[in-house]
Protein backbone atom coordinates (compact mmCIF):
# COMPACT_ATOMS: atom_id res chain seq x y z
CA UNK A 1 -4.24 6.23 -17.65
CA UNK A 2 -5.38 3.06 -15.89
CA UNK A 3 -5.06 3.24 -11.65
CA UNK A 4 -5.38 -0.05 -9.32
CA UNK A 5 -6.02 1.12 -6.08
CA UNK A 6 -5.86 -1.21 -2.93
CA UNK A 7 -7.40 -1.26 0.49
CA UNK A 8 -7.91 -3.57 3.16
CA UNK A 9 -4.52 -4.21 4.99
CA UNK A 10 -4.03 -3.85 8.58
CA UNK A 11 -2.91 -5.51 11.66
CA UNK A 12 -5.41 -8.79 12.82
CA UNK A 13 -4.46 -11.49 14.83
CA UNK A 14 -3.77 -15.50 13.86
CA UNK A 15 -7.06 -17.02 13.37
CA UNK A 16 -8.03 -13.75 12.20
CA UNK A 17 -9.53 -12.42 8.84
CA UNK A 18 -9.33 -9.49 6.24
CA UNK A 19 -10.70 -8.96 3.20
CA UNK A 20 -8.36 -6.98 0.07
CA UNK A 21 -10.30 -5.15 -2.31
CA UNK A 22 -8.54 -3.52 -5.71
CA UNK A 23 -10.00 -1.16 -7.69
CA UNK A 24 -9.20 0.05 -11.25
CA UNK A 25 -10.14 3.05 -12.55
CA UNK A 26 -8.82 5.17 -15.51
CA UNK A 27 -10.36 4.85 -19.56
CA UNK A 28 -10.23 0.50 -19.50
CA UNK A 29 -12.17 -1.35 -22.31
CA UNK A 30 -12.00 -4.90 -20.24
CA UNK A 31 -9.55 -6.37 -17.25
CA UNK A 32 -8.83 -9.95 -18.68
CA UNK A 33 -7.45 -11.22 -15.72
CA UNK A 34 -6.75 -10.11 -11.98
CA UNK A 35 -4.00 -11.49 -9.60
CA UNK A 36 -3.18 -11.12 -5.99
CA UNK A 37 0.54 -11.36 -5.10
CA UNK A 38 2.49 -11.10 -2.29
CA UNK A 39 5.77 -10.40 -1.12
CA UNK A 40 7.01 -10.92 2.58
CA UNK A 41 10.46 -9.45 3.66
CA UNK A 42 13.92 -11.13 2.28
CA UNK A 43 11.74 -13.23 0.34
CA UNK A 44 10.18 -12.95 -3.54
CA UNK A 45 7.20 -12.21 -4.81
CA UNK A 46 4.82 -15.16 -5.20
CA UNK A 47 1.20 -15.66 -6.70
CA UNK A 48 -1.74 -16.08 -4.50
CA UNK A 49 -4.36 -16.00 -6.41
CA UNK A 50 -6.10 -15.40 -9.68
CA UNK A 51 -8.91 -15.10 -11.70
CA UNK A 52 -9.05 -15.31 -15.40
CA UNK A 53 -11.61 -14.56 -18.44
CA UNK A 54 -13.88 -17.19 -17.90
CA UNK A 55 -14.13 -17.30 -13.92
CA UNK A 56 -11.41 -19.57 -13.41
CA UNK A 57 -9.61 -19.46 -10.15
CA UNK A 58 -5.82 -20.67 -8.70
CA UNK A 59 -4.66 -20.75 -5.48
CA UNK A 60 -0.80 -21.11 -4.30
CA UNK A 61 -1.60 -24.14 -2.08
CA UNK A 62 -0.42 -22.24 1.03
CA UNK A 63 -3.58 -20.53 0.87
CA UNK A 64 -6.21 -22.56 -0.47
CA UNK A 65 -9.46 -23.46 1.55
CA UNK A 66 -8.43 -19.90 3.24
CA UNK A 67 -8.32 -17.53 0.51
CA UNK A 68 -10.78 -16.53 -1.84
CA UNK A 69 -10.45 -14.08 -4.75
CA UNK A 70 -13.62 -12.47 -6.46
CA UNK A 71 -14.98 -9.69 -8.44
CA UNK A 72 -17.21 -7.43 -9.07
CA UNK A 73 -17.19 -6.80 -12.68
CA UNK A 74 -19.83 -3.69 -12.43
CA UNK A 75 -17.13 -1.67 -9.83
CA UNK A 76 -13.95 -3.17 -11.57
CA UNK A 77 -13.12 -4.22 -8.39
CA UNK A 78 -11.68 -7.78 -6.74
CA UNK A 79 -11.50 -8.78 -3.56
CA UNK A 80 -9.21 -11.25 -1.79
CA UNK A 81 -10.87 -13.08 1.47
CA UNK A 82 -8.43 -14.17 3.75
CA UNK A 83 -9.98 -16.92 6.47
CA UNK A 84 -7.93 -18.31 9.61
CA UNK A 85 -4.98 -16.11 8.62
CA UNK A 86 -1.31 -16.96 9.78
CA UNK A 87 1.77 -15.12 10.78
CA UNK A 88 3.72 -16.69 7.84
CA UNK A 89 0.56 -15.22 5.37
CA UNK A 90 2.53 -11.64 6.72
CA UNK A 91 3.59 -9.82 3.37
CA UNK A 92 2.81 -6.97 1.29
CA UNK A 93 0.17 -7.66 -0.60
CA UNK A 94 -0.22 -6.34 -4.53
CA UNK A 95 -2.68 -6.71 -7.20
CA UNK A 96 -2.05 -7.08 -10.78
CA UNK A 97 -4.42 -7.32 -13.87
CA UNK A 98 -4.25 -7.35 -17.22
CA UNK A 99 -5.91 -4.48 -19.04
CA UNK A 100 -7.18 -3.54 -21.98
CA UNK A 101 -7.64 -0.03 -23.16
CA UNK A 102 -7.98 1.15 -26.52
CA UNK A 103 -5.71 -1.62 -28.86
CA UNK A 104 -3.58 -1.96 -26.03
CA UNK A 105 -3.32 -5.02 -23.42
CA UNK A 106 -0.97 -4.06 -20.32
CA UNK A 107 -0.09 -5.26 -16.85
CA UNK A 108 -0.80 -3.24 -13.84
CA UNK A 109 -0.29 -3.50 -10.43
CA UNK A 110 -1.29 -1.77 -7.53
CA UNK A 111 0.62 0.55 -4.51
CA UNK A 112 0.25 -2.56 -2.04
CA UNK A 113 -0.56 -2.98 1.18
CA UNK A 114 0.66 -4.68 4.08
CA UNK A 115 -0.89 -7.52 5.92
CA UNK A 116 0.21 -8.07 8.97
CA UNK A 117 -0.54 -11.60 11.27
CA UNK A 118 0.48 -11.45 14.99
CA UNK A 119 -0.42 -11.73 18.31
């Protein structure tokens, strides 16, 4: 059984920042690669972020030079920095990583959590 487990929404005003953290826990050999997505009402869900085997990171060009995505391998954790946030960066927030545990490599995503940019 393999859990992601977000935190870090809330509430902050433009110009404002947060920072997402997602946790995995459960009986995982490795986490090849971690996403952040988002999804804001009426609209789909889009990448934000990622980080794959090797370090390498994307960012949708809405966000980049504002968001950062990291990890901390030892806590199978990763984090999402959000800098100078806007009201169009409102959404529901998920993560998603691929996982491997035991012979099997998955995709998992987490509960969400709402970000919310307003004055």
């Amino acid at each position: 059984q393999v859990q992601l487990v977000e935190s870090g929404g809330g509430l902050v005003q433009p110009g404002g920042s947060l920072r997402l953290s997602c946790a995995a826990s459960g009986s995982i050999f490795s986490i090849n690669d971690m996403y952040w997505y988002r999804q804001a009402p009426g609209k789909d869900r889009e990448l934000v972020a990622s980080i794959i085997s090797g370090g390498d990171t994307n960012y949708a060009d809405s966000v980049k030079d504002r968001f950062t995505i990291s990890i901390d391998n030892r806590k199978n954790t990763w984090y999402l920095q959000m800098n100078s946030l806007k009201p169009e960066d409102t959404a529901v927030y998920y993560c998603y990583a691929l996982i491997v545990t035991g012979l099997l490599r998955k995709g998992y995503w987490g509960q969400g959590t709402q970000v919310t940019v307003s004055s």
